[in-house]
C-alpha atoms as a PDB file:
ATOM      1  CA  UNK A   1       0.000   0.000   0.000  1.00  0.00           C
ATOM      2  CA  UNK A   2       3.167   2.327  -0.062  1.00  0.00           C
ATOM      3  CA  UNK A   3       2.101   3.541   3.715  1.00  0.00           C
ATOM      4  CA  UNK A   4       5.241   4.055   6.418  1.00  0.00           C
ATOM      5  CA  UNK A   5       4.517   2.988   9.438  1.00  0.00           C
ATOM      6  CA  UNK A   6       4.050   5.821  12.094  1.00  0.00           C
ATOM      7  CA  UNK A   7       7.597   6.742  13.678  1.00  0.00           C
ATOM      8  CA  UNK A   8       6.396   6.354  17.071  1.00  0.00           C
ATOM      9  CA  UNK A   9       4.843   3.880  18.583  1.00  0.00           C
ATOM     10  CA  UNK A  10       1.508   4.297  21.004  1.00  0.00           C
ATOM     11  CA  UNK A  11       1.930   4.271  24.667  1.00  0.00           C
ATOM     12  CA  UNK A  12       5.437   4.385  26.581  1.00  0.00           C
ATOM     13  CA  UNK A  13       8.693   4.123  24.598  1.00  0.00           C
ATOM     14  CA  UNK A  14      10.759   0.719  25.237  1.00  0.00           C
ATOM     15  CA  UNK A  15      13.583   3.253  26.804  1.00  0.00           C
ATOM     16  CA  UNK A  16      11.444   4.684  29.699  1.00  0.00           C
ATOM     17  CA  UNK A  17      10.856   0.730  30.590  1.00  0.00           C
ATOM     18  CA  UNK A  18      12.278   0.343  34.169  1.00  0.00           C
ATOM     19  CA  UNK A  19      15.281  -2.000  34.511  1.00  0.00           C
ATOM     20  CA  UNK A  20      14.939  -4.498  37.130  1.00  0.00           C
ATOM     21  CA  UNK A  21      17.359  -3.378  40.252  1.00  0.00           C
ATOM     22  CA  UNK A  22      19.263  -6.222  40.172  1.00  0.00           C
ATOM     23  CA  UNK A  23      20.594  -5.295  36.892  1.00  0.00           C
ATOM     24  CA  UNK A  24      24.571  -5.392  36.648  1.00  0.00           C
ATOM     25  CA  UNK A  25      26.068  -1.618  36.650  1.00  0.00           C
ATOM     26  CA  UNK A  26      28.215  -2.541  33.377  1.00  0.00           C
ATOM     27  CA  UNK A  27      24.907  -3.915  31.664  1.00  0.00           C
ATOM     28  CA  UNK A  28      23.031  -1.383  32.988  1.00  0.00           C
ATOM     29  CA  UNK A  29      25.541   1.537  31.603  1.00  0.00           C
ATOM     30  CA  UNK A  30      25.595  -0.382  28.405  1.00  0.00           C
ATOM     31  CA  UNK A  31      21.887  -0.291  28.176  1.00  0.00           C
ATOM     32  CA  UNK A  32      21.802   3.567  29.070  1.00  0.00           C
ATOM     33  CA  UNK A  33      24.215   4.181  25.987  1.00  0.00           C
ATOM     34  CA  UNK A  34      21.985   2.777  24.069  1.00  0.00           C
ATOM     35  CA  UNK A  35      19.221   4.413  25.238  1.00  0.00           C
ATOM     36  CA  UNK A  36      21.140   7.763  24.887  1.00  0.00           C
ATOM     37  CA  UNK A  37      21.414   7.106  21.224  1.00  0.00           C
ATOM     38  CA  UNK A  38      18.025   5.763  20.587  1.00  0.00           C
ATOM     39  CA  UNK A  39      16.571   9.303  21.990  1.00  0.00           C
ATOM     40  CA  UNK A  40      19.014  10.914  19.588  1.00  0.00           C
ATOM     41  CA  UNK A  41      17.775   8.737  16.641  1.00  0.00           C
ATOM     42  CA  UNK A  42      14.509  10.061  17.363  1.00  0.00           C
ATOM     43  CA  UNK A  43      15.176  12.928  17.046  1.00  0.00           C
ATOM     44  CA  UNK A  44      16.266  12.451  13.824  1.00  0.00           C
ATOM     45  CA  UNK A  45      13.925  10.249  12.545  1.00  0.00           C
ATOM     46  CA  UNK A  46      11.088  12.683  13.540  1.00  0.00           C
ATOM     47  CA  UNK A  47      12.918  15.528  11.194  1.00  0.00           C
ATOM     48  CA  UNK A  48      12.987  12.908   8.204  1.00  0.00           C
ATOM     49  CA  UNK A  49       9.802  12.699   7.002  1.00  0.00           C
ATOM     50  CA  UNK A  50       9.981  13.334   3.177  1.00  0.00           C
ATOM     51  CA  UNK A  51       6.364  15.070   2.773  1.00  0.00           C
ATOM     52  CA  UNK A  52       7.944  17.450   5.401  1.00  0.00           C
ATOM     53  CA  UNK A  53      11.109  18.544   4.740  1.00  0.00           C
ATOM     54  CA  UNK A  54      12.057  17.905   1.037  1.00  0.00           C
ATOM     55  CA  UNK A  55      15.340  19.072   1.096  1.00  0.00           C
ATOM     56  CA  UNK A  56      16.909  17.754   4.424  1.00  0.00           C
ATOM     57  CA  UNK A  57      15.066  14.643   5.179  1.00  0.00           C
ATOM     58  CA  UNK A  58      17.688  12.155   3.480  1.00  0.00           C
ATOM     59  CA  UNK A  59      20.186  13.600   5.611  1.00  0.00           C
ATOM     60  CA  UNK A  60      17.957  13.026   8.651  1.00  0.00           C
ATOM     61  CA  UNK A  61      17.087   9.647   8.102  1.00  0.00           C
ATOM     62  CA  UNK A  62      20.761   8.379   7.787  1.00  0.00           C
ATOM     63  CA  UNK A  63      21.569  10.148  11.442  1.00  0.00           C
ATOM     64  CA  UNK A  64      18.912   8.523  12.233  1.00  0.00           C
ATOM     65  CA  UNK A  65      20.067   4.841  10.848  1.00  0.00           C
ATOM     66  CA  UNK A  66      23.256   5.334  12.208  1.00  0.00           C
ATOM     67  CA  UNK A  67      22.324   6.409  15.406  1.00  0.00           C
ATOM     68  CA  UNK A  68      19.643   3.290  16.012  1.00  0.00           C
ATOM     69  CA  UNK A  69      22.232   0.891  14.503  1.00  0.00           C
ATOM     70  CA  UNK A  70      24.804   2.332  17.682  1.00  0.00           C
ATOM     71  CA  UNK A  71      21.751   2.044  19.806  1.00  0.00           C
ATOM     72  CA  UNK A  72      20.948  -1.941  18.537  1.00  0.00           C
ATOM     73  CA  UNK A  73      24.839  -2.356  19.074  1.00  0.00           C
ATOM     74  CA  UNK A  74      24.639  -1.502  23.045  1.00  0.00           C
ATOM     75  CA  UNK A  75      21.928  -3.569  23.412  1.00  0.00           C
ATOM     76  CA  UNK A  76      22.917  -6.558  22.080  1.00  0.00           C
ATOM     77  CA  UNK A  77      26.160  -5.905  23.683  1.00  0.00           C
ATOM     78  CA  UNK A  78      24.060  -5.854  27.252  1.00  0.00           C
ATOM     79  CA  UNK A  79      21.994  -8.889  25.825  1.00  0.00           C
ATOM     80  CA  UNK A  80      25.733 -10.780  25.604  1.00  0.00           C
ATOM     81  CA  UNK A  81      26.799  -9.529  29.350  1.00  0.00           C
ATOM     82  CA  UNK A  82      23.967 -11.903  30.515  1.00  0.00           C
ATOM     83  CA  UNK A  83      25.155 -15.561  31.152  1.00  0.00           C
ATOM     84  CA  UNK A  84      23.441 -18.133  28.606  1.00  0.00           C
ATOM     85  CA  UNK A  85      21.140 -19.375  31.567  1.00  0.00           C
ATOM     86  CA  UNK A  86      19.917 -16.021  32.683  1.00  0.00           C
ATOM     87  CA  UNK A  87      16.762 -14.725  31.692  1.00  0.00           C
ATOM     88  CA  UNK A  88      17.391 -11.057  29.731  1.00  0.00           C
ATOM     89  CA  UNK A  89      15.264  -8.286  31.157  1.00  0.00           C
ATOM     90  CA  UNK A  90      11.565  -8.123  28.474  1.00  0.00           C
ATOM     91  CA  UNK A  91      12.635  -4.421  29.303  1.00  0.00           C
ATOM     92  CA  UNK A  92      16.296  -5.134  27.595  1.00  0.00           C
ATOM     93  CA  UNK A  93      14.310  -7.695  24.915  1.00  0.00           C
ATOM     94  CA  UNK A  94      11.907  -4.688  23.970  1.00  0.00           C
ATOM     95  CA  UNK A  95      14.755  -1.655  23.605  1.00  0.00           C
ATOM     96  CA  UNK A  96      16.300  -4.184  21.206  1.00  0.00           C
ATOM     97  CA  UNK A  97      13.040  -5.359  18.879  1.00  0.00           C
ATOM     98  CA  UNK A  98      11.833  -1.478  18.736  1.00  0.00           C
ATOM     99  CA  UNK A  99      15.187  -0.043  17.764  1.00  0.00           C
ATOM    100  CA  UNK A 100      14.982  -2.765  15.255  1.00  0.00           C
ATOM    101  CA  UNK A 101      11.625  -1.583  14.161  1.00  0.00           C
ATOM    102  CA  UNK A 102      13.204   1.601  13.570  1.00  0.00           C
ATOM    103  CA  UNK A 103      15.791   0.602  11.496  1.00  0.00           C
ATOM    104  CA  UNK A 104      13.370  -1.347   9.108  1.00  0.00           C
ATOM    105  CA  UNK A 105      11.788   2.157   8.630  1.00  0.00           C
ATOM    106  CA  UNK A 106      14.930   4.212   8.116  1.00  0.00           C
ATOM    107  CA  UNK A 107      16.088   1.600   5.456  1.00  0.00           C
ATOM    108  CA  UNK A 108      12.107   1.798   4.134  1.00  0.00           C
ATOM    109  CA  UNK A 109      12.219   5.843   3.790  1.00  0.00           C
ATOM    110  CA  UNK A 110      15.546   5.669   2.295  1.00  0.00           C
ATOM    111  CA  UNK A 111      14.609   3.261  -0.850  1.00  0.00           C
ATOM    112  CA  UNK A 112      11.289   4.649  -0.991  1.00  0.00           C
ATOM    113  CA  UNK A 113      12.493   8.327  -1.485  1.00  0.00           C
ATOM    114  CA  UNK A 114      14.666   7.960  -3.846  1.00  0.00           C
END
């Protein structure tokens, strides 16, 4: 139907998701980098719409890509600080699937406006 999906999603973002307290400070300071990069991206992506902003949208949208790739990075780089028995944090699990939500609609907007 050639229809983006919207760049935000209803309700809370995945990044204001609490962290359980037992969370390990090095996980938990990877997880905030990536958080810090996903609010960036936002930023970003928000500016890229193509019906909005003809001119300057293409180089939104690749901040924006580059920012949720760094973003996907920390996470999974949190999601490997977990031992292979441990149950990762849904809060970790949902950071990661969103971001790559987002990146599926960067790459989307950038074929699609060309």
């Amino acid at each position: 139907d050639g229809k983006e999906d919207p760049p935000t999603s209803p309700g809370k973002p995945a990044t204001e998701e609490s962290l359980p307290e037992a969370t390990p400070d090095g996980i938990r300071k990877t997880i905030l980098r990536g958080d810090e990069y996903y609010r960036e991206a936002m930023k970003h992506l928000l500016r890229s719409d193509p019906s909005k902003s003809q001119e300057s949208w293409g180089e939104e949208n690749r901040k924006a890509l580059d920012l949720f790739r760094k973003a996907a990075g920390a996470y999974a780089e949190a999601q490997e600080g977990y031992e292979r028995t441990a149950n990762i944090p849904s809060a970790l699990l949902d950071r990661f699937r969103e971001t790559q939500i987002r990146i599926s609609l960067c790459r989307k907007r950038s074929v699609s406006g060309r």
